[in-house]
Each structure stands twice: as structure tokens, then as C-alpha cells.
PDB file of N, CA and C in Angstrom:
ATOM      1  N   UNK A   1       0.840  -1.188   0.000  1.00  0.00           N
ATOM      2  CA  UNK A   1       0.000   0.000   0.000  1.00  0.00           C
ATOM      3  C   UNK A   1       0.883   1.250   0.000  1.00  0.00           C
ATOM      4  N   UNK A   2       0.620   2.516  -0.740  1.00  0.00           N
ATOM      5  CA  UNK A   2       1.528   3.572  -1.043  1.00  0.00           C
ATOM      6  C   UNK A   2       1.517   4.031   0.695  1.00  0.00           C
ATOM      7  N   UNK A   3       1.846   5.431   0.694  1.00  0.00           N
ATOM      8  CA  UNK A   3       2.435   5.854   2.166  1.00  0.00           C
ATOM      9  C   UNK A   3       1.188   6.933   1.888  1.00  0.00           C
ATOM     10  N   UNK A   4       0.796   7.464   2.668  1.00  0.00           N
ATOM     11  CA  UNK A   4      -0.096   8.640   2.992  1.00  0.00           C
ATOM     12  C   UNK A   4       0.578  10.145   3.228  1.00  0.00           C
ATOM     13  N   UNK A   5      -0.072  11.065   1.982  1.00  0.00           N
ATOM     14  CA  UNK A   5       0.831  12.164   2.871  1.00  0.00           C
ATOM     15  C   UNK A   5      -0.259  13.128   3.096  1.00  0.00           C
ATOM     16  N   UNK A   6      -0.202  14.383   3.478  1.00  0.00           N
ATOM     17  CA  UNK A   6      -0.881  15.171   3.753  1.00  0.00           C
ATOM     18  C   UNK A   6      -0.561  17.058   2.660  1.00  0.00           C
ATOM     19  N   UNK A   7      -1.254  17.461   1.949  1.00  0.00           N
ATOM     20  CA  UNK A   7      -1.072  18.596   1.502  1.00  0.00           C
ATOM     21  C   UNK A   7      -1.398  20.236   2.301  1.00  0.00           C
ATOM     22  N   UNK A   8      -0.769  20.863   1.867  1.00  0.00           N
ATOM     23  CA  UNK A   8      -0.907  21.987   2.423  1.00  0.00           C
ATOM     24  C   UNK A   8      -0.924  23.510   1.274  1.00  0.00           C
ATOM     25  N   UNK A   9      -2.019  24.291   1.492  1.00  0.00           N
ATOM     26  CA  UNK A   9      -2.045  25.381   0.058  1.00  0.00           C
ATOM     27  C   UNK A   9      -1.819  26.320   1.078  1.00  0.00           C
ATOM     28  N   UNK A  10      -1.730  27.934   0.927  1.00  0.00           N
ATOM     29  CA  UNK A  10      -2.295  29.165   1.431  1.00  0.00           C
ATOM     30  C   UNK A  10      -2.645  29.280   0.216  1.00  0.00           C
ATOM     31  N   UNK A  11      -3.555  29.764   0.451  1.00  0.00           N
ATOM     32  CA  UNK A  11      -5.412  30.832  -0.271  1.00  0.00           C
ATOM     33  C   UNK A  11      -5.011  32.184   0.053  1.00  0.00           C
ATOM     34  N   UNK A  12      -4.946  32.487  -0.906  1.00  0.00           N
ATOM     35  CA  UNK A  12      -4.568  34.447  -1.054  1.00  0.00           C
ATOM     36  C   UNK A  12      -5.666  34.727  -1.941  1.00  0.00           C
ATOM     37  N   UNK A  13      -5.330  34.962  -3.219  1.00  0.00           N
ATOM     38  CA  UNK A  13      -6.616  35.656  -4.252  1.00  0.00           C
ATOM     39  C   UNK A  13      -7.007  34.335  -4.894  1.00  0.00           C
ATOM     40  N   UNK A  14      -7.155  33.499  -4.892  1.00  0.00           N
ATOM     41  CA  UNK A  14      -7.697  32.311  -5.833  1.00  0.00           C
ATOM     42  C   UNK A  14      -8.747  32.417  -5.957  1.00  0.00           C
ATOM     43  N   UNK A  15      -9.657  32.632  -6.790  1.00  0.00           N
ATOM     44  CA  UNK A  15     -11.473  31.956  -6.621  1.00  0.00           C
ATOM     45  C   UNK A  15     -10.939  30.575  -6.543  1.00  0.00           C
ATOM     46  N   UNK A  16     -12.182  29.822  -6.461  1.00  0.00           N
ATOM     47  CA  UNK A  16     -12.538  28.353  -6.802  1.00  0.00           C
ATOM     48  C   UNK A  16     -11.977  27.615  -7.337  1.00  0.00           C
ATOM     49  N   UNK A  17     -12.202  28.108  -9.134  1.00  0.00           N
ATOM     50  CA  UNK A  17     -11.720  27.359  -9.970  1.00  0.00           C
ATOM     51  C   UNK A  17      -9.961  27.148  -9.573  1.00  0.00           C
ATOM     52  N   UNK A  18      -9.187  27.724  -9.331  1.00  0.00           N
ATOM     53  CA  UNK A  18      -7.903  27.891  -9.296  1.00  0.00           C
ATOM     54  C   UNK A  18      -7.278  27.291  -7.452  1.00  0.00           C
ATOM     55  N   UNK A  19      -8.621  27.833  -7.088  1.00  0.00           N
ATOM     56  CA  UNK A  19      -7.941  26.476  -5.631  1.00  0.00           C
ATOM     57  C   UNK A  19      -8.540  24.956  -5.851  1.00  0.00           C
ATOM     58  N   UNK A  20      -9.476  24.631  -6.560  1.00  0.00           N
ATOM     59  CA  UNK A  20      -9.628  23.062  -6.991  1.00  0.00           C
ATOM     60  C   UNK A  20      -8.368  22.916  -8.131  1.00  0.00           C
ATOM     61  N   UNK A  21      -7.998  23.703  -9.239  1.00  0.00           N
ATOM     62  CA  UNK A  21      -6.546  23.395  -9.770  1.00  0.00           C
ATOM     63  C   UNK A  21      -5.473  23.156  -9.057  1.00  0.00           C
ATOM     64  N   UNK A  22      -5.285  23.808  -7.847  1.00  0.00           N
ATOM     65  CA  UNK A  22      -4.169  24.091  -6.945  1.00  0.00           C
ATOM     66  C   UNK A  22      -4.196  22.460  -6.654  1.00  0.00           C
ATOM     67  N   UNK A  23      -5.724  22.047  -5.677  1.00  0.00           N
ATOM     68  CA  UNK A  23      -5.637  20.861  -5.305  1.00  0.00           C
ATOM     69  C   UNK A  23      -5.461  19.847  -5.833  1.00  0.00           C
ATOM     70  N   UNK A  24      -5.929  19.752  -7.522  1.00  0.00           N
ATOM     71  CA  UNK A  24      -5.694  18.336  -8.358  1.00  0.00           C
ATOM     72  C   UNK A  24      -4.045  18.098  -8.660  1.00  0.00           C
ATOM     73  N   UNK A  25      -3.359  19.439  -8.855  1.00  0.00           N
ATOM     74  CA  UNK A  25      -1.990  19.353  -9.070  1.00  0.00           C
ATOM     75  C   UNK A  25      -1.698  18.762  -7.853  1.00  0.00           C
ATOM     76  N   UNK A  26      -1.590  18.653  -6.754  1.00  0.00           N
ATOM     77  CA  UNK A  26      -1.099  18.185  -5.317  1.00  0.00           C
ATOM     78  C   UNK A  26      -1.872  16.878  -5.610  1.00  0.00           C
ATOM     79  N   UNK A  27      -3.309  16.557  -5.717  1.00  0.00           N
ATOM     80  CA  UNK A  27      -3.285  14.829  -6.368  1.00  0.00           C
ATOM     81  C   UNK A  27      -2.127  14.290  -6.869  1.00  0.00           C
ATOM     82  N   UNK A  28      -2.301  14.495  -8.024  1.00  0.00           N
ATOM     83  CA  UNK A  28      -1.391  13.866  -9.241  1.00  0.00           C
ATOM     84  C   UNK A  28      -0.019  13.795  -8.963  1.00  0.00           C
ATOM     85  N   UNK A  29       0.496  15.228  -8.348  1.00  0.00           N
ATOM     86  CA  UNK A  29       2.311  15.335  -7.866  1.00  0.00           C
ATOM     87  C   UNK A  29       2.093  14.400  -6.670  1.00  0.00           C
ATOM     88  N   UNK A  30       1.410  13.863  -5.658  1.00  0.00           N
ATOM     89  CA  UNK A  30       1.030  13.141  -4.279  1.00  0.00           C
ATOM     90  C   UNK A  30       1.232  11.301  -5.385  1.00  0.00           C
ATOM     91  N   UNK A  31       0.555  11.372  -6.033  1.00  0.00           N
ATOM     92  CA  UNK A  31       0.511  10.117  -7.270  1.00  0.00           C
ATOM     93  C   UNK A  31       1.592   9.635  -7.540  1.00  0.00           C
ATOM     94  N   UNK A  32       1.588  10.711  -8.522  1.00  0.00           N
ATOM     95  CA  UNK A  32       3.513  10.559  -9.100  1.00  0.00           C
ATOM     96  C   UNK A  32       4.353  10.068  -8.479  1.00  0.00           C
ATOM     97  N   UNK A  33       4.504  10.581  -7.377  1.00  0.00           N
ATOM     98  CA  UNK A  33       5.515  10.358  -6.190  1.00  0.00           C
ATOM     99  C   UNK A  33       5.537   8.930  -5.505  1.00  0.00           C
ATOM    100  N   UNK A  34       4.254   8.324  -5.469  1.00  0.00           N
ATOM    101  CA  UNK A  34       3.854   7.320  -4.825  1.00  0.00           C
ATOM    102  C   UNK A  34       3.082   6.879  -3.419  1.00  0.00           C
ATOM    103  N   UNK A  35       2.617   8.504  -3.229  1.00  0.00           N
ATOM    104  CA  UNK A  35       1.422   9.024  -2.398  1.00  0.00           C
ATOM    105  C   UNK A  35       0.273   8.790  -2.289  1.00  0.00           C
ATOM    106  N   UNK A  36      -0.420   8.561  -1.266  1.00  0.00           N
ATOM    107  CA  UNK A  36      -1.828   9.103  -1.224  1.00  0.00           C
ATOM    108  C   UNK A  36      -1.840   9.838  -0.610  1.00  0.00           C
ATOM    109  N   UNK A  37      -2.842  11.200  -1.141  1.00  0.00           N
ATOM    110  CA  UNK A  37      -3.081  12.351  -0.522  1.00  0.00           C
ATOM    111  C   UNK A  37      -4.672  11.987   0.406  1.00  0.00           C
ATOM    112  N   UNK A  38      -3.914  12.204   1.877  1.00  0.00           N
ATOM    113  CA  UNK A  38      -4.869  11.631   2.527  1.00  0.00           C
ATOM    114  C   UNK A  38      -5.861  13.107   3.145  1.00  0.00           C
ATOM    115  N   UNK A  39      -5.196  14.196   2.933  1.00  0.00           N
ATOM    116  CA  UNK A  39      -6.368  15.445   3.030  1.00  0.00           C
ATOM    117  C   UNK A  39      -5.100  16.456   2.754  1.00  0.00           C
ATOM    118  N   UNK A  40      -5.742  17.881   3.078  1.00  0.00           N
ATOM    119  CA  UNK A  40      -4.759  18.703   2.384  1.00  0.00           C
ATOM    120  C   UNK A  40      -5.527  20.251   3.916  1.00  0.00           C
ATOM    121  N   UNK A  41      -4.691  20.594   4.119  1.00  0.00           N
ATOM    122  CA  UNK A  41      -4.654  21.630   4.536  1.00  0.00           C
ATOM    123  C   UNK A  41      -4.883  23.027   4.045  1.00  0.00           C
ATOM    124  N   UNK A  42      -5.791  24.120   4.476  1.00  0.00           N
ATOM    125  CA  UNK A  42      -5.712  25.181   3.767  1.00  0.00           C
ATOM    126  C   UNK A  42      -5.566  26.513   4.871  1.00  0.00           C
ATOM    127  N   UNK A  43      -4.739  27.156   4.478  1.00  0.00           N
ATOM    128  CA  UNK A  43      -4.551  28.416   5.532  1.00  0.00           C
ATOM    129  C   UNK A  43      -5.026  29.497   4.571  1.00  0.00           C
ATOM    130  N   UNK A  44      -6.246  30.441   4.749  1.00  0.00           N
ATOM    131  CA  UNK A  44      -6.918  31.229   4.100  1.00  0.00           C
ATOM    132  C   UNK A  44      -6.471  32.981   4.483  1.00  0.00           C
ATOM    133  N   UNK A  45      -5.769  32.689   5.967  1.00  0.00           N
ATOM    134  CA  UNK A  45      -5.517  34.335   6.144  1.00  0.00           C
ATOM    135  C   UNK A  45      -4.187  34.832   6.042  1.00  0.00           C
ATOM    136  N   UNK A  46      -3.956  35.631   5.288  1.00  0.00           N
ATOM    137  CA  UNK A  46      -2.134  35.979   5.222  1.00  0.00           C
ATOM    138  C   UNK A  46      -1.449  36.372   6.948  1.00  0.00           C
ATOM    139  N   UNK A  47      -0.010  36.120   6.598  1.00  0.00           N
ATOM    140  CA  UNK A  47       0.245  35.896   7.968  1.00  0.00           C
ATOM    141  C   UNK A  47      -0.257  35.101   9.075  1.00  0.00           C
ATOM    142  N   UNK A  48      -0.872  34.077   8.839  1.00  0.00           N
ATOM    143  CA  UNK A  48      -1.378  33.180   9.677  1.00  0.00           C
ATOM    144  C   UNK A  48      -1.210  32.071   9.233  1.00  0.00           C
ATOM    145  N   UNK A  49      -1.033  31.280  10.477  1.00  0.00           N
ATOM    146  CA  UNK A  49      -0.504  29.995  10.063  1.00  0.00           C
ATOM    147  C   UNK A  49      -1.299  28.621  11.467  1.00  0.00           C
ATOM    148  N   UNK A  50      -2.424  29.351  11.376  1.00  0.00           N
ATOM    149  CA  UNK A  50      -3.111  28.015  12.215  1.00  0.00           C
ATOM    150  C   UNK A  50      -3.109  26.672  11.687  1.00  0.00           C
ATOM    151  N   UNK A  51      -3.465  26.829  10.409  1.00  0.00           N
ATOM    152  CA  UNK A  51      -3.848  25.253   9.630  1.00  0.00           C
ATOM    153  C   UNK A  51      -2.336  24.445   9.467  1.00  0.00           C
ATOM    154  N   UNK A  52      -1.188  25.520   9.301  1.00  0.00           N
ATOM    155  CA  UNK A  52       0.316  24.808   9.528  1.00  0.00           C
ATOM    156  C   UNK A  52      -0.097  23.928  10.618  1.00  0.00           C
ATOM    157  N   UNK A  53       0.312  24.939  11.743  1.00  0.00           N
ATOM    158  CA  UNK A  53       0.527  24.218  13.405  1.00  0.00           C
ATOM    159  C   UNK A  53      -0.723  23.107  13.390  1.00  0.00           C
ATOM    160  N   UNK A  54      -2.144  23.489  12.846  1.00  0.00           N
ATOM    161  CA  UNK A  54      -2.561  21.847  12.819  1.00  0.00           C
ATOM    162  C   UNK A  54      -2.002  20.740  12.261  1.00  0.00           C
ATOM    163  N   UNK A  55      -1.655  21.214  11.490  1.00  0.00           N
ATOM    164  CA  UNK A  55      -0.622  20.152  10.276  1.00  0.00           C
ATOM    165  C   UNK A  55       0.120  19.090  10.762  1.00  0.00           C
ATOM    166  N   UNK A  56       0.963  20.325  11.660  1.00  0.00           N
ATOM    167  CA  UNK A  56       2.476  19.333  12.259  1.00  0.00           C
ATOM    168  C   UNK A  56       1.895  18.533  13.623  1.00  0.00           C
ATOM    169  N   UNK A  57       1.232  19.647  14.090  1.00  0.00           N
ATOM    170  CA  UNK A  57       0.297  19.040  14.927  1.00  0.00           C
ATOM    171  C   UNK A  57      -0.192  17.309  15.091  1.00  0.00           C
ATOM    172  N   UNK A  58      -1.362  17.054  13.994  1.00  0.00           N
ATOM    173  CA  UNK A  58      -1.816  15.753  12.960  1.00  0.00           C
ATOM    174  C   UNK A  58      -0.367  14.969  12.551  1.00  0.00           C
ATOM    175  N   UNK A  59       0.578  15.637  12.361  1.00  0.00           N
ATOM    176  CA  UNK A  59       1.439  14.626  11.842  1.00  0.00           C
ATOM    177  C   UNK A  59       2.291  13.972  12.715  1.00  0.00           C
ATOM    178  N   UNK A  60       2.524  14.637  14.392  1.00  0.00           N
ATOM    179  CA  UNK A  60       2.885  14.273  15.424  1.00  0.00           C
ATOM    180  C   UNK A  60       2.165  13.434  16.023  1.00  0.00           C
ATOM    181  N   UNK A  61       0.697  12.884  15.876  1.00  0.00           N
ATOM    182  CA  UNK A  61      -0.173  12.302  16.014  1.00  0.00           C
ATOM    183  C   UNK A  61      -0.382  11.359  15.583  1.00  0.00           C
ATOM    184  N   UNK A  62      -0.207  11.315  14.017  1.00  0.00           N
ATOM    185  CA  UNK A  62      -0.540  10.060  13.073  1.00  0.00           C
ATOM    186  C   UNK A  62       1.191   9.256  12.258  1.00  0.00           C
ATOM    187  N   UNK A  63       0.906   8.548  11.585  1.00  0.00           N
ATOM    188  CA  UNK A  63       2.207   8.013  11.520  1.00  0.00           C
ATOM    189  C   UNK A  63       2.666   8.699   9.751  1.00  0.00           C
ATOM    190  N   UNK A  64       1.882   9.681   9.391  1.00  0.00           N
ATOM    191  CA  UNK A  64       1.921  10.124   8.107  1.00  0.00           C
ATOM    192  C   UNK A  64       3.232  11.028   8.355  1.00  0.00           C
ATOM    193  N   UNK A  65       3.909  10.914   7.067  1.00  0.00           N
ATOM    194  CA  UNK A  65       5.213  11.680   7.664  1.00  0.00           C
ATOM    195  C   UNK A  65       5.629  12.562   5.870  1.00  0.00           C
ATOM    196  N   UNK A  66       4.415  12.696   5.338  1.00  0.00           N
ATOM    197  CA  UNK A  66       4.887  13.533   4.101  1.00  0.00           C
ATOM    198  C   UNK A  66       4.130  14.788   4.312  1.00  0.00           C
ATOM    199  N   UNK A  67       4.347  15.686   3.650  1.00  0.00           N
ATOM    200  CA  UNK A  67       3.549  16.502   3.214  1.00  0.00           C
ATOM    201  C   UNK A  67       4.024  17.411   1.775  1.00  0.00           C
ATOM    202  N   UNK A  68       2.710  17.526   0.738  1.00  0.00           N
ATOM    203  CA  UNK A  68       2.932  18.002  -0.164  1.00  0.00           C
ATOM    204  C   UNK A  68       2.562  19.312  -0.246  1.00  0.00           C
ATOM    205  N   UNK A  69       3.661  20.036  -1.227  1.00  0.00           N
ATOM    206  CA  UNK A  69       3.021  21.914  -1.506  1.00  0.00           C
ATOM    207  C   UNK A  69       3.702  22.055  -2.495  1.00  0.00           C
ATOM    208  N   UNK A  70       2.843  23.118  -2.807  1.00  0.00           N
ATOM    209  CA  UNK A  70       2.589  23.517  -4.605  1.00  0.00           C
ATOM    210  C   UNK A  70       4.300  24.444  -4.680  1.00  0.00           C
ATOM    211  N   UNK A  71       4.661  25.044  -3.923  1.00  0.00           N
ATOM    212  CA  UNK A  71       5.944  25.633  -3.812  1.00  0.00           C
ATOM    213  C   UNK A  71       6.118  25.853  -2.363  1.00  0.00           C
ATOM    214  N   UNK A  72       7.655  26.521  -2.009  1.00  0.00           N
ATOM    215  CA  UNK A  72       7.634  27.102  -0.591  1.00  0.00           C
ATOM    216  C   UNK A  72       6.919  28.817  -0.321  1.00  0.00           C
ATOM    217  N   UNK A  73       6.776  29.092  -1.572  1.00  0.00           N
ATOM    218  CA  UNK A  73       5.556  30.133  -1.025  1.00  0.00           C
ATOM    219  C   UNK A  73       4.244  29.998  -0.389  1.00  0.00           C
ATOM    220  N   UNK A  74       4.381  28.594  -0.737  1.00  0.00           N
ATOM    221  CA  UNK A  74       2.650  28.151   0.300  1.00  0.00           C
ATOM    222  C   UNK A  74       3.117  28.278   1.864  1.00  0.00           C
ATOM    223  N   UNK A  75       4.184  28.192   1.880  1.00  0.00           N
ATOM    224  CA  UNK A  75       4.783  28.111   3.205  1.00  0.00           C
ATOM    225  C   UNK A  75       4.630  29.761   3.879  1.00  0.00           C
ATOM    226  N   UNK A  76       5.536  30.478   3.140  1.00  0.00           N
ATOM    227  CA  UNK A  76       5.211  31.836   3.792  1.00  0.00           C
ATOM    228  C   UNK A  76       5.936  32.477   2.262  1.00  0.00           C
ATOM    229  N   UNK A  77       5.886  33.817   2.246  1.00  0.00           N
ATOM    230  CA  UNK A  77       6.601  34.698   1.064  1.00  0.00           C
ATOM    231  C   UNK A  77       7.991  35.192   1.398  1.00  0.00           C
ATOM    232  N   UNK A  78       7.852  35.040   2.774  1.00  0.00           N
ATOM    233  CA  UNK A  78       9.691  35.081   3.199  1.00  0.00           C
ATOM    234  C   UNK A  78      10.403  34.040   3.974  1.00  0.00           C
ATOM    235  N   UNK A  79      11.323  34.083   2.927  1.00  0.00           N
ATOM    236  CA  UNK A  79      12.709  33.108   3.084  1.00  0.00           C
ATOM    237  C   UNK A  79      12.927  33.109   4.177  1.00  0.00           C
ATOM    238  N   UNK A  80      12.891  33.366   5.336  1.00  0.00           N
ATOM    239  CA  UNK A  80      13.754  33.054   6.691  1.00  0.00           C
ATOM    240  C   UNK A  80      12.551  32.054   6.638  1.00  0.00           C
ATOM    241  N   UNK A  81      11.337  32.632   7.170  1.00  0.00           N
ATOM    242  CA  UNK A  81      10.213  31.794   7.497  1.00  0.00           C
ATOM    243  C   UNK A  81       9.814  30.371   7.088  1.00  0.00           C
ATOM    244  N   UNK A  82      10.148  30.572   5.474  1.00  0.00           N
ATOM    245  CA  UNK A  82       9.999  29.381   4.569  1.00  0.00           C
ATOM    246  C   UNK A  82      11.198  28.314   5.794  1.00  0.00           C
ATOM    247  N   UNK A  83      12.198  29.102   5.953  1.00  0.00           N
ATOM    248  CA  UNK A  83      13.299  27.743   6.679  1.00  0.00           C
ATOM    249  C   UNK A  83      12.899  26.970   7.834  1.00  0.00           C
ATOM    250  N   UNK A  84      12.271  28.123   8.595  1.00  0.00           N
ATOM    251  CA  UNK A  84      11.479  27.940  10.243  1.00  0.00           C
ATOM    252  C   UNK A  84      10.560  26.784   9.908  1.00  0.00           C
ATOM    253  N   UNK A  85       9.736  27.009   9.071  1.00  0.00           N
ATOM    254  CA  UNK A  85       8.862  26.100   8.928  1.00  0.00           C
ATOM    255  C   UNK A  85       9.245  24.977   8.553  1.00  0.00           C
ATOM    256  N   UNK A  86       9.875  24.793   7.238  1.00  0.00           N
ATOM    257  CA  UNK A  86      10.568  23.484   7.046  1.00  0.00           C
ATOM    258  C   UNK A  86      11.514  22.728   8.310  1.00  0.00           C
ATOM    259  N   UNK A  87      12.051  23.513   8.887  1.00  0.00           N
ATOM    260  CA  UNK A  87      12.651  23.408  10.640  1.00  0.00           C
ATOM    261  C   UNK A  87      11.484  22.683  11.328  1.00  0.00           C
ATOM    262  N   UNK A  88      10.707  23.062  11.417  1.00  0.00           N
ATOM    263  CA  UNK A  88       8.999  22.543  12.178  1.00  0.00           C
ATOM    264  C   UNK A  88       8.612  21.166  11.453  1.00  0.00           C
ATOM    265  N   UNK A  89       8.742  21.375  10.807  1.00  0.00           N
ATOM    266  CA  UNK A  89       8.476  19.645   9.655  1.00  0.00           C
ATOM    267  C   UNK A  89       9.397  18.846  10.061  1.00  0.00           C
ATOM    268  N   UNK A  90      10.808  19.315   9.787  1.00  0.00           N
ATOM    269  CA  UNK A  90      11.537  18.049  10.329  1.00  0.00           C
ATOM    270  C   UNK A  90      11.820  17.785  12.061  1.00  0.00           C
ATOM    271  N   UNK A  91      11.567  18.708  12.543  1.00  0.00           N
ATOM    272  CA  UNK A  91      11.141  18.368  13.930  1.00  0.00           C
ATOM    273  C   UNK A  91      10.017  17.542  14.250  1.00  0.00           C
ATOM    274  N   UNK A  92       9.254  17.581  13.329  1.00  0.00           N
ATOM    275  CA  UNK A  92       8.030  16.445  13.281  1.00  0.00           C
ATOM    276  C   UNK A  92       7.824  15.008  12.959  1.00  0.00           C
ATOM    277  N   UNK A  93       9.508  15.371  12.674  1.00  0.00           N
ATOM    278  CA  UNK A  93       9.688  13.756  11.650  1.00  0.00           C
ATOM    279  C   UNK A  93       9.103  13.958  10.484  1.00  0.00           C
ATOM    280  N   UNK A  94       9.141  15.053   9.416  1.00  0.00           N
ATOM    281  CA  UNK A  94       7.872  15.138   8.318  1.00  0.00           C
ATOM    282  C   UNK A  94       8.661  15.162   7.150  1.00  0.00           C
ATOM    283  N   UNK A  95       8.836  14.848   6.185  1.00  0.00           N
ATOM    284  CA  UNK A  95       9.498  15.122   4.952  1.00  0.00           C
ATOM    285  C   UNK A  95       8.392  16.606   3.697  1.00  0.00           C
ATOM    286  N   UNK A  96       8.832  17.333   3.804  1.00  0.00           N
ATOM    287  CA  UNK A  96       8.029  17.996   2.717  1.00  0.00           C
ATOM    288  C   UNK A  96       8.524  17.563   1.298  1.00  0.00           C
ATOM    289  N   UNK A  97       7.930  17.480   0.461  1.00  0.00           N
ATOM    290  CA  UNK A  97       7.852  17.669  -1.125  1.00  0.00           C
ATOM    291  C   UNK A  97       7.548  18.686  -1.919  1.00  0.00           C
ATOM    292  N   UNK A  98       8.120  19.338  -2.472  1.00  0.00           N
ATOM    293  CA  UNK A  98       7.870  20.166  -3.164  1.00  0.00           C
ATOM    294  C   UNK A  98       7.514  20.218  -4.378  1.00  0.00           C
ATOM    295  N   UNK A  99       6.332  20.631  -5.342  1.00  0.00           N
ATOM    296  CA  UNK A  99       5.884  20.082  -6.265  1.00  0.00           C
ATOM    297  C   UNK A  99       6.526  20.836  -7.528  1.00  0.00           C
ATOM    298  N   UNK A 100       6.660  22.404  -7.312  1.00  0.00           N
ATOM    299  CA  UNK A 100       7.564  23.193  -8.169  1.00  0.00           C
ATOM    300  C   UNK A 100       9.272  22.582  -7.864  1.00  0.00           C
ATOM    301  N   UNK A 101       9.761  22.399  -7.137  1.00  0.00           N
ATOM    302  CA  UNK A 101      10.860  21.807  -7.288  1.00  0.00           C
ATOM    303  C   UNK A 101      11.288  20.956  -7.897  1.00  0.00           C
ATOM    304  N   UNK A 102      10.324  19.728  -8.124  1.00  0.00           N
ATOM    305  CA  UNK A 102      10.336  18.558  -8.898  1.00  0.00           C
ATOM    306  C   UNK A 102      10.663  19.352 -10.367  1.00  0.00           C
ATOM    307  N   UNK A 103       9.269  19.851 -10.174  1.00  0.00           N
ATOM    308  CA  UNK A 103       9.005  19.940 -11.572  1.00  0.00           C
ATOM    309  C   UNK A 103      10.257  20.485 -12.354  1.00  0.00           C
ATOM    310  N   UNK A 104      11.132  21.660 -11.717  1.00  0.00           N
ATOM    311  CA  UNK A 104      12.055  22.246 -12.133  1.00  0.00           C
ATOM    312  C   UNK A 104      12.994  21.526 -11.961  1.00  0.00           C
ATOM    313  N   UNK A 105      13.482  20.444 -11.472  1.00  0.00           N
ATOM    314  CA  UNK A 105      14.881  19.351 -11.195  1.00  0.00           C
ATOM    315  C   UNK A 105      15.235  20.290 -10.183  1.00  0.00           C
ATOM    316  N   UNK A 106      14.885  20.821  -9.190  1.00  0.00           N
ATOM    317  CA  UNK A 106      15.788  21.422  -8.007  1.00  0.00           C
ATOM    318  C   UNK A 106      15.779  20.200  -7.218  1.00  0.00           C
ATOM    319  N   UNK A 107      16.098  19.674  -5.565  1.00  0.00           N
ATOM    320  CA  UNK A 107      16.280  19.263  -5.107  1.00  0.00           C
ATOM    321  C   UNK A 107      15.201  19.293  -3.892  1.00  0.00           C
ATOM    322  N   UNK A 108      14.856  17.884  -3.193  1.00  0.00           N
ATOM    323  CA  UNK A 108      13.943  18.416  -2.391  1.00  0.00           C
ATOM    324  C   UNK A 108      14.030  18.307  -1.256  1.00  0.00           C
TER     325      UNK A 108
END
């Protein structure tokens, strides 16, 4: 059976159509990979990061230890932060994936 991971977006200006795109790309990259995307997280208010801390939260909890995002701007828009957080993941035991990284051959 594949491994379970968990996704994570921030919601800034998206309508609908473009946060159900957001989410099928995190399917398919969750797929690819050899994932199941077992739910996905959404943090809707800038500068806030409740649905994170649930995140790591759930993942300290359950034995799921991925999580997928569309880039590290889902994370935050600044670079220190983007690190903190990824810092918080692997304190969780969590591996993130990055789906723009792939895509570009960066490293993940």
C-alpha cells in the first residue's frame, strides 16, 4: 500500500476554480511520487498559520510523515520563514515535497 501524505495550500486571491486546480496538481504530484493524498490543509488568512501548526500538529499524532506543496511560497513569502517552517516539519519527523521543485529538477 503507497504511504499517505498530507497537503498543504495558502489561499490568497484564488477563486474556486484555481484552488480546486491548486488541489488536483497536489493529487497527481502526491501520485507521481507514490502518495496518497490523505487530506490537504488550507490556511486562508495571510500571515497566519493556524492550519500549519494543525498540520504538524496531525502529523505528530498520526504516523503520516509527508507533506505536499505547490511551492515554498505556500509556506510563507519570506525566506527566513519558509526555513522555520521546514525546521517545524523536520522536527516532526515530516518530509516535505515540493511540487515546483520537482518539476524544475531542483532538489527536495
Amino acid at each position: 500500500m503507497s504511504p499517505l501524505a498530507y497537503g498543504y495550500l495558502r489561499i490568497t486571491d484564488e477563486d474556486d476554480e484555481e484552488i480546486r486546480q491548486l488541489e488536483c496538481s497536489l493529487r497527481k504530484f502526491a501520485e507521481a511520487e507514490g502518495f496518497i493524498l490523505a487530506d490537504i490543509y488550507h490556511e486562508y488568512e495571510s500571515e497566519h498559520y493556524g492550519a500549519f501548526y494543525e498540520l504538524v500538529a496531525e502529523m505528530k499524532r498520526t504516523q503520516i510523515r509527508h507533506v505536499v506543496l505547490p511551492s515554498l511560497a505556500h509556506l510563507s513569502g519570506h525566506p527566513q520563514l519558509q526555513i522555520q517552517f521546514l525546521r517545524r516539519l523536520d522536527e516532526a519527523d515530516t518530509q516535505a515535497w515540493v511540487a515546483e521543485a520537482v518539476n524544475t529538477h531542483e532538489s527536495r
